[in-house]
Each structure stands twice: as structure tokens, then as C-alpha cells.
N, C-alpha and C. Protein backbone atom coordinates (compact mmCIF):
# COMPACT_ATOMS: atom_id res chain seq x y z
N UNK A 1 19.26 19.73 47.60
CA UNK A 1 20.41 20.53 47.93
C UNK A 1 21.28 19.80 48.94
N UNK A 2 22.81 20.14 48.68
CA UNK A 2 23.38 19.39 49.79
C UNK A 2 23.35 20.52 51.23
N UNK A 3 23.48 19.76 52.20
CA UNK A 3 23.06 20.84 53.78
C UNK A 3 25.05 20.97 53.88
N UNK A 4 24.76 22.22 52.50
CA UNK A 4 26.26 22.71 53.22
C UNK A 4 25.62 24.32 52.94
N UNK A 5 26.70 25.28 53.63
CA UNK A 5 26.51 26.76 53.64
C UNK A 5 26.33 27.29 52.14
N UNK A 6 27.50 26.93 51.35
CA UNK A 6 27.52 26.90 50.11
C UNK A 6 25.94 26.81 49.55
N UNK A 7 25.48 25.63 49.18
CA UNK A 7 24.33 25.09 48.61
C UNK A 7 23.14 25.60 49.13
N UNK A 8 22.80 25.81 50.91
CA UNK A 8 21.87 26.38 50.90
C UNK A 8 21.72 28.00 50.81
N UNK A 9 23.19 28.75 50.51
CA UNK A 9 22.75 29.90 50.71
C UNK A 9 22.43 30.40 49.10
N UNK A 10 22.84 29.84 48.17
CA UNK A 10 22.83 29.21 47.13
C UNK A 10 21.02 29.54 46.95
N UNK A 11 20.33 28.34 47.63
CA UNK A 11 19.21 28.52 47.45
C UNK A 11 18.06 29.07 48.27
N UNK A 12 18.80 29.78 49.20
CA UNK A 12 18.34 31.17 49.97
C UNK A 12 18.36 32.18 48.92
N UNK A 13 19.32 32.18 48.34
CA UNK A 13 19.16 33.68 47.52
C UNK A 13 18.36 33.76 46.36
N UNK A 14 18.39 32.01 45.41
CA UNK A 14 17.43 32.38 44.10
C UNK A 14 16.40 31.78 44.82
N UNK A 15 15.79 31.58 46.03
CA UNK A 15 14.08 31.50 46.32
C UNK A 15 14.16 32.58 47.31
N UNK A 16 14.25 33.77 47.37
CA UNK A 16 14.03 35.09 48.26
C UNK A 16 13.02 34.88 48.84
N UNK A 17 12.06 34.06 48.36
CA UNK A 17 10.53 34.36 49.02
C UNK A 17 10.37 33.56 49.87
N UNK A 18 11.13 32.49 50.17
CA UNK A 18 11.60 31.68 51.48
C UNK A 18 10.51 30.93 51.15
N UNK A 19 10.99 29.73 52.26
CA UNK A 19 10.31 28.18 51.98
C UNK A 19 9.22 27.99 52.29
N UNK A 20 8.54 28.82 53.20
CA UNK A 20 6.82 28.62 53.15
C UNK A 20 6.56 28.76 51.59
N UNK A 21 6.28 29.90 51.01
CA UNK A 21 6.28 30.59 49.79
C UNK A 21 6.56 29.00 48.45
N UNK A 22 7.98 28.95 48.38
CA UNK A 22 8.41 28.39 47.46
C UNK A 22 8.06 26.55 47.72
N UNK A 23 8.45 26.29 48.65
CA UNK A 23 8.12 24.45 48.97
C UNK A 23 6.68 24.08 49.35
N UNK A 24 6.62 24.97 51.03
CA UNK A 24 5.66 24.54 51.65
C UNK A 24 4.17 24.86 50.79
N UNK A 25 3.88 26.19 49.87
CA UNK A 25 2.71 26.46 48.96
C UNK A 25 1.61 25.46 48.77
N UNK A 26 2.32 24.49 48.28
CA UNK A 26 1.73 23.38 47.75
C UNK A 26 0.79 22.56 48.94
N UNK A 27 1.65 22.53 49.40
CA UNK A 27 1.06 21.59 50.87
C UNK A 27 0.25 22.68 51.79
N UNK A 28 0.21 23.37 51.60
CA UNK A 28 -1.01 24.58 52.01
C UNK A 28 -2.21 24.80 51.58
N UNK A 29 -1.87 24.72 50.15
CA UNK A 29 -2.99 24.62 49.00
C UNK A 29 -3.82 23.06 49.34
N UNK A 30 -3.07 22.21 49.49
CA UNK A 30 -4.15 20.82 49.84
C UNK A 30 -4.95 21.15 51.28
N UNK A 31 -4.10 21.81 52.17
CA UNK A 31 -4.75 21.20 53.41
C UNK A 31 -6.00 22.47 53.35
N UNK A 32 -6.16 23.56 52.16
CA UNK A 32 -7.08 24.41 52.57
C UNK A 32 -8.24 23.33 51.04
N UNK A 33 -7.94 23.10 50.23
CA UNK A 33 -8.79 22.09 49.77
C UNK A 33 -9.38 20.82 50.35
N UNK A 34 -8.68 20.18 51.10
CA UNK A 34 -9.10 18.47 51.55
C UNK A 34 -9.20 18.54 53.28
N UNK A 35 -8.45 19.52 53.76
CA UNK A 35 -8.85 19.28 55.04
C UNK A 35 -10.01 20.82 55.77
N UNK A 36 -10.48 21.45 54.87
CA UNK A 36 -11.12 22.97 55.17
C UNK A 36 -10.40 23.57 56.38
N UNK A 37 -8.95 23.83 55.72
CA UNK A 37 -8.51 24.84 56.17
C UNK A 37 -8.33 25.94 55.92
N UNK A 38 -9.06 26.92 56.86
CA UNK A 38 -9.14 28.52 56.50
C UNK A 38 -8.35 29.46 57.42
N UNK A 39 -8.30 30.43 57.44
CA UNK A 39 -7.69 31.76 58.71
C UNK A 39 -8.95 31.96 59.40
N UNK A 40 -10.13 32.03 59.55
CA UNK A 40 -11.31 31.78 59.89
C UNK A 40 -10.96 30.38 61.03
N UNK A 41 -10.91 29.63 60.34
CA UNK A 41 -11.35 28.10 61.52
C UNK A 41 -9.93 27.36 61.93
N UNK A 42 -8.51 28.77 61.84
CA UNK A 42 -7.03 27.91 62.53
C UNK A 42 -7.83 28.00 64.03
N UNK A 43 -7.03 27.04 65.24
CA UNK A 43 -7.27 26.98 66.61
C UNK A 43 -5.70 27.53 66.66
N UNK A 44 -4.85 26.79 66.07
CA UNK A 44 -3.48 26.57 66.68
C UNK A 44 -2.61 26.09 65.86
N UNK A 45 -1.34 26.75 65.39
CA UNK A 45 -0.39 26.59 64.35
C UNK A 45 0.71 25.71 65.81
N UNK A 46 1.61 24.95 65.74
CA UNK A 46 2.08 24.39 66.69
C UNK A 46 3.38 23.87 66.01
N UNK A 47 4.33 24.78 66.39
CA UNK A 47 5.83 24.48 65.37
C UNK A 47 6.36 22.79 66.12
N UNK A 48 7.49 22.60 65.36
CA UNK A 48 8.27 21.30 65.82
C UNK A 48 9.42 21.51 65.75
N UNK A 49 9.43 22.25 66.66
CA UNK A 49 10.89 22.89 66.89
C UNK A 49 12.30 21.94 67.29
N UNK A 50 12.22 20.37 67.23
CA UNK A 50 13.20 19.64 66.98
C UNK A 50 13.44 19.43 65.41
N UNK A 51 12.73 19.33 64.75
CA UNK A 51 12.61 19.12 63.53
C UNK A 51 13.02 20.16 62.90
N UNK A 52 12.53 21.05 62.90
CA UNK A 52 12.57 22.91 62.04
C UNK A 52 14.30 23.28 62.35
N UNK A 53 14.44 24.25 61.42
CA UNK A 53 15.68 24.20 61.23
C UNK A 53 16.25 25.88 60.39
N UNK A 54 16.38 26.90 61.05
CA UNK A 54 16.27 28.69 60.49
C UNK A 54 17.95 28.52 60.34
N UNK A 55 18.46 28.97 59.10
CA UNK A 55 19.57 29.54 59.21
C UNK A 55 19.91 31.02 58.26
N UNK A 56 20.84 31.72 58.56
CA UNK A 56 21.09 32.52 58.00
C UNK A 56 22.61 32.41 57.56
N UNK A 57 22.40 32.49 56.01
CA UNK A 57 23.68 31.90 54.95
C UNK A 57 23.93 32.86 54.18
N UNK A 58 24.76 33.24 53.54
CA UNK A 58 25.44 34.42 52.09
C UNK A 58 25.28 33.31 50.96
N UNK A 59 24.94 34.01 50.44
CA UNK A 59 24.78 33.59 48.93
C UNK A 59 25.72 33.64 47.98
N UNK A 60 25.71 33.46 46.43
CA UNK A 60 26.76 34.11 45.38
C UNK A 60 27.00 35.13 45.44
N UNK A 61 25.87 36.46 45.62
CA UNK A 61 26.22 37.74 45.53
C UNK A 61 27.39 38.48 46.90
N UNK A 62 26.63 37.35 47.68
CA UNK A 62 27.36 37.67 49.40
C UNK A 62 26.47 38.51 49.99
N UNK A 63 25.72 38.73 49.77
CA UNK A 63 24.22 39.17 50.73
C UNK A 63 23.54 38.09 51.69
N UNK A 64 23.52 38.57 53.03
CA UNK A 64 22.92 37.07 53.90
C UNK A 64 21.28 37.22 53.47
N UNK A 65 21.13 36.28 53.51
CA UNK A 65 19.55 35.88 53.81
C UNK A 65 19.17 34.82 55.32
N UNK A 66 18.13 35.01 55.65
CA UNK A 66 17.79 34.06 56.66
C UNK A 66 16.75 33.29 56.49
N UNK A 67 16.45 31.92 56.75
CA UNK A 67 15.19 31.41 55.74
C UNK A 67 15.77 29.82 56.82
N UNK A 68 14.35 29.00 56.89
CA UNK A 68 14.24 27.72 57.45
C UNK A 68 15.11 26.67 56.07
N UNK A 69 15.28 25.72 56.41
CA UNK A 69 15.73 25.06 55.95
C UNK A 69 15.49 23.19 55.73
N UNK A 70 14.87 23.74 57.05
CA UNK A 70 13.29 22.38 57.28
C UNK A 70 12.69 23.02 58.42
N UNK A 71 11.34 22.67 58.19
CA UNK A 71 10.09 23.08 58.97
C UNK A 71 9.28 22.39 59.00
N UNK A 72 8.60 21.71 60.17
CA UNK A 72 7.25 21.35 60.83
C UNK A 72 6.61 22.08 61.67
N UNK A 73 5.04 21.63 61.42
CA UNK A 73 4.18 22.54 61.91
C UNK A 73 3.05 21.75 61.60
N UNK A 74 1.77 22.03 63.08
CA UNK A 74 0.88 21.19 63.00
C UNK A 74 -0.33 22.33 63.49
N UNK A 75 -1.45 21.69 62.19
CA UNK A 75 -2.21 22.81 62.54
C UNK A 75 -3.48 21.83 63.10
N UNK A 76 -4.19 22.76 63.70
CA UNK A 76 -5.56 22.30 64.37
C UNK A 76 -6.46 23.04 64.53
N UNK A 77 -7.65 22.78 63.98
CA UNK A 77 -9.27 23.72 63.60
C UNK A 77 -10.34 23.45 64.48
N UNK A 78 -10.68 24.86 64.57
CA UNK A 78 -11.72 24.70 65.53
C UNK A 78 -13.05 23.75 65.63
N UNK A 79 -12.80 22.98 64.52
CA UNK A 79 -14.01 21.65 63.83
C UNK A 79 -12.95 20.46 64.41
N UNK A 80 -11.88 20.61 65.25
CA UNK A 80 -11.15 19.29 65.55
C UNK A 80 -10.11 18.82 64.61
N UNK A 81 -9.85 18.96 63.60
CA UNK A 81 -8.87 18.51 62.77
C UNK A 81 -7.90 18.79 62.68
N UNK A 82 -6.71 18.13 62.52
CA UNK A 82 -5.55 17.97 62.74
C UNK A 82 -4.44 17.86 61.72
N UNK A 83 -3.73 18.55 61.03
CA UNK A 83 -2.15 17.77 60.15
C UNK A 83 -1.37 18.60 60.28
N UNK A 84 -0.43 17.86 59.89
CA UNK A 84 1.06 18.72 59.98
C UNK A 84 1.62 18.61 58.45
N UNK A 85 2.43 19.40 58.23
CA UNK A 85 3.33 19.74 57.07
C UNK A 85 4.81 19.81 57.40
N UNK A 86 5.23 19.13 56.97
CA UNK A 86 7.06 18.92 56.67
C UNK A 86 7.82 18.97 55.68
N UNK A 87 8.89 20.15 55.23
CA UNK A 87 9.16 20.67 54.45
C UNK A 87 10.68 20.15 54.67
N UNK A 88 11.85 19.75 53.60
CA UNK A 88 13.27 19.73 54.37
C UNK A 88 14.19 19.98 52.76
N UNK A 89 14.43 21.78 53.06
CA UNK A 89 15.62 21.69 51.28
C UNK A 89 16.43 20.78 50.84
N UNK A 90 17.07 20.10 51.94
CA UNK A 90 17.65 19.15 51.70
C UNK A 90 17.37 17.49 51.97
N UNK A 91 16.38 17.68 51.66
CA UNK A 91 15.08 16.10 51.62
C UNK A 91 15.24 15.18 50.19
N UNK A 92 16.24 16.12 49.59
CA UNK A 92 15.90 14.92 48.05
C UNK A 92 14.82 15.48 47.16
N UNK A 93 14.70 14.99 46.67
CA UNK A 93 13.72 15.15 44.94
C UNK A 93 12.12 14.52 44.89
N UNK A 94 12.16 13.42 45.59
CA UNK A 94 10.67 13.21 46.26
C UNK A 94 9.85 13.70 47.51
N UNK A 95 8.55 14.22 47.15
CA UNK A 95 7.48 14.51 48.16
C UNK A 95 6.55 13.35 48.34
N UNK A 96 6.07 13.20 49.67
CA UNK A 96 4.74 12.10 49.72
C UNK A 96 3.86 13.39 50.95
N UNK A 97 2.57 12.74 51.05
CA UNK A 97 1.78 12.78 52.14
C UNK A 97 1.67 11.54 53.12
N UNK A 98 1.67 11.58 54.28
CA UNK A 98 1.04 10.05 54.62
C UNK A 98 0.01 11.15 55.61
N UNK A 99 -1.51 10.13 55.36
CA UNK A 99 -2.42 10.54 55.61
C UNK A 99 -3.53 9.49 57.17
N UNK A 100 -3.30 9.71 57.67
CA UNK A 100 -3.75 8.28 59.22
C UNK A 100 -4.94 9.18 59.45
């Protein structure tokens, strides 16, 4: 998406269920497969609040919605382990992990 009002409110309105839901899913689904992450063993969700990015935009219909637009966040388990997830609507068409 381009990071104009237009475009993201655009895609505020046909993903209602907002970007955890619709982007971030995926990358949730790994870190509760490969890194045993549960609601049981979070310590600490820890936003990146330079990075993260909430706006509230009108759409086609002209109804606002409010919804991130990029988000980081780093989680950490009570077994010590550590990752973060970075989400950005307007990131382009490719996803990676990098994994250290």
C-alpha cells in the first residue's frame, strides 16, 4: 500500500479485523510453533513504540477506522526467550524472518 490516507484507509476498511488479525497472524502462528510460545509462559509483550505506527483514516464508505499501520513488539518467556515481530502495510510485497 502506498502510506497515503487514501490507500491506507482503503485498507483499514476491507481488513476490519486490523493488522494483528490480518498480517501479524502468521508470525504468531510461528513463534507459538518454533519458539513455545503460549499465554501460559508470556513474561512481557514490550511495544517499539518508535517503530509502531496507529492511525485513524476514512475509508470509501467514509466511516473512520483506527488500526496500526506498522507495529513492533518483543516478546519474552518465562523459559528466557526472546523475538520480536514487525509488521509495516506499507512494507512492500515481501516478508522475511531474520533469526540470531
Amino acid at each position: 500500500y502506498e502510506n497515503t490516507p487514501e490507500s491506507l484507509g482503503e485498507c483499514f476498511e476491507r481488513n476490519a479485523e486490523g493488522m494483528l488479525k490480518n498480517m501479524a497472524i502468521h508470525e504468531l502462528a510461528l513463534l507459538v510453533s518454533f519458539y513455545d510460545v503460549t499465554v501460559e509462559n508470556i513474561e512481557s509483550v514490550t511495544a517499539d513504540k518508535e517503530f509502531s505506527s496507529m492511525q485513524t483514516l476514512a475509508g470509501p464508505s467514509g466511516e473512520e477506522r483506527t488500526d496500526f499501520d506498522k507495529i513492533k513488539f518483543t516478546i519474552k518467556t518465562k523459559t528466557g526467550k526472546e523475538v520480536s515481530v514487525a509488521a509495516d502495510r506499507c512494507g512492500g510485497t515481501d516478508s522475511y524472518a531474520a533469526v540470531t
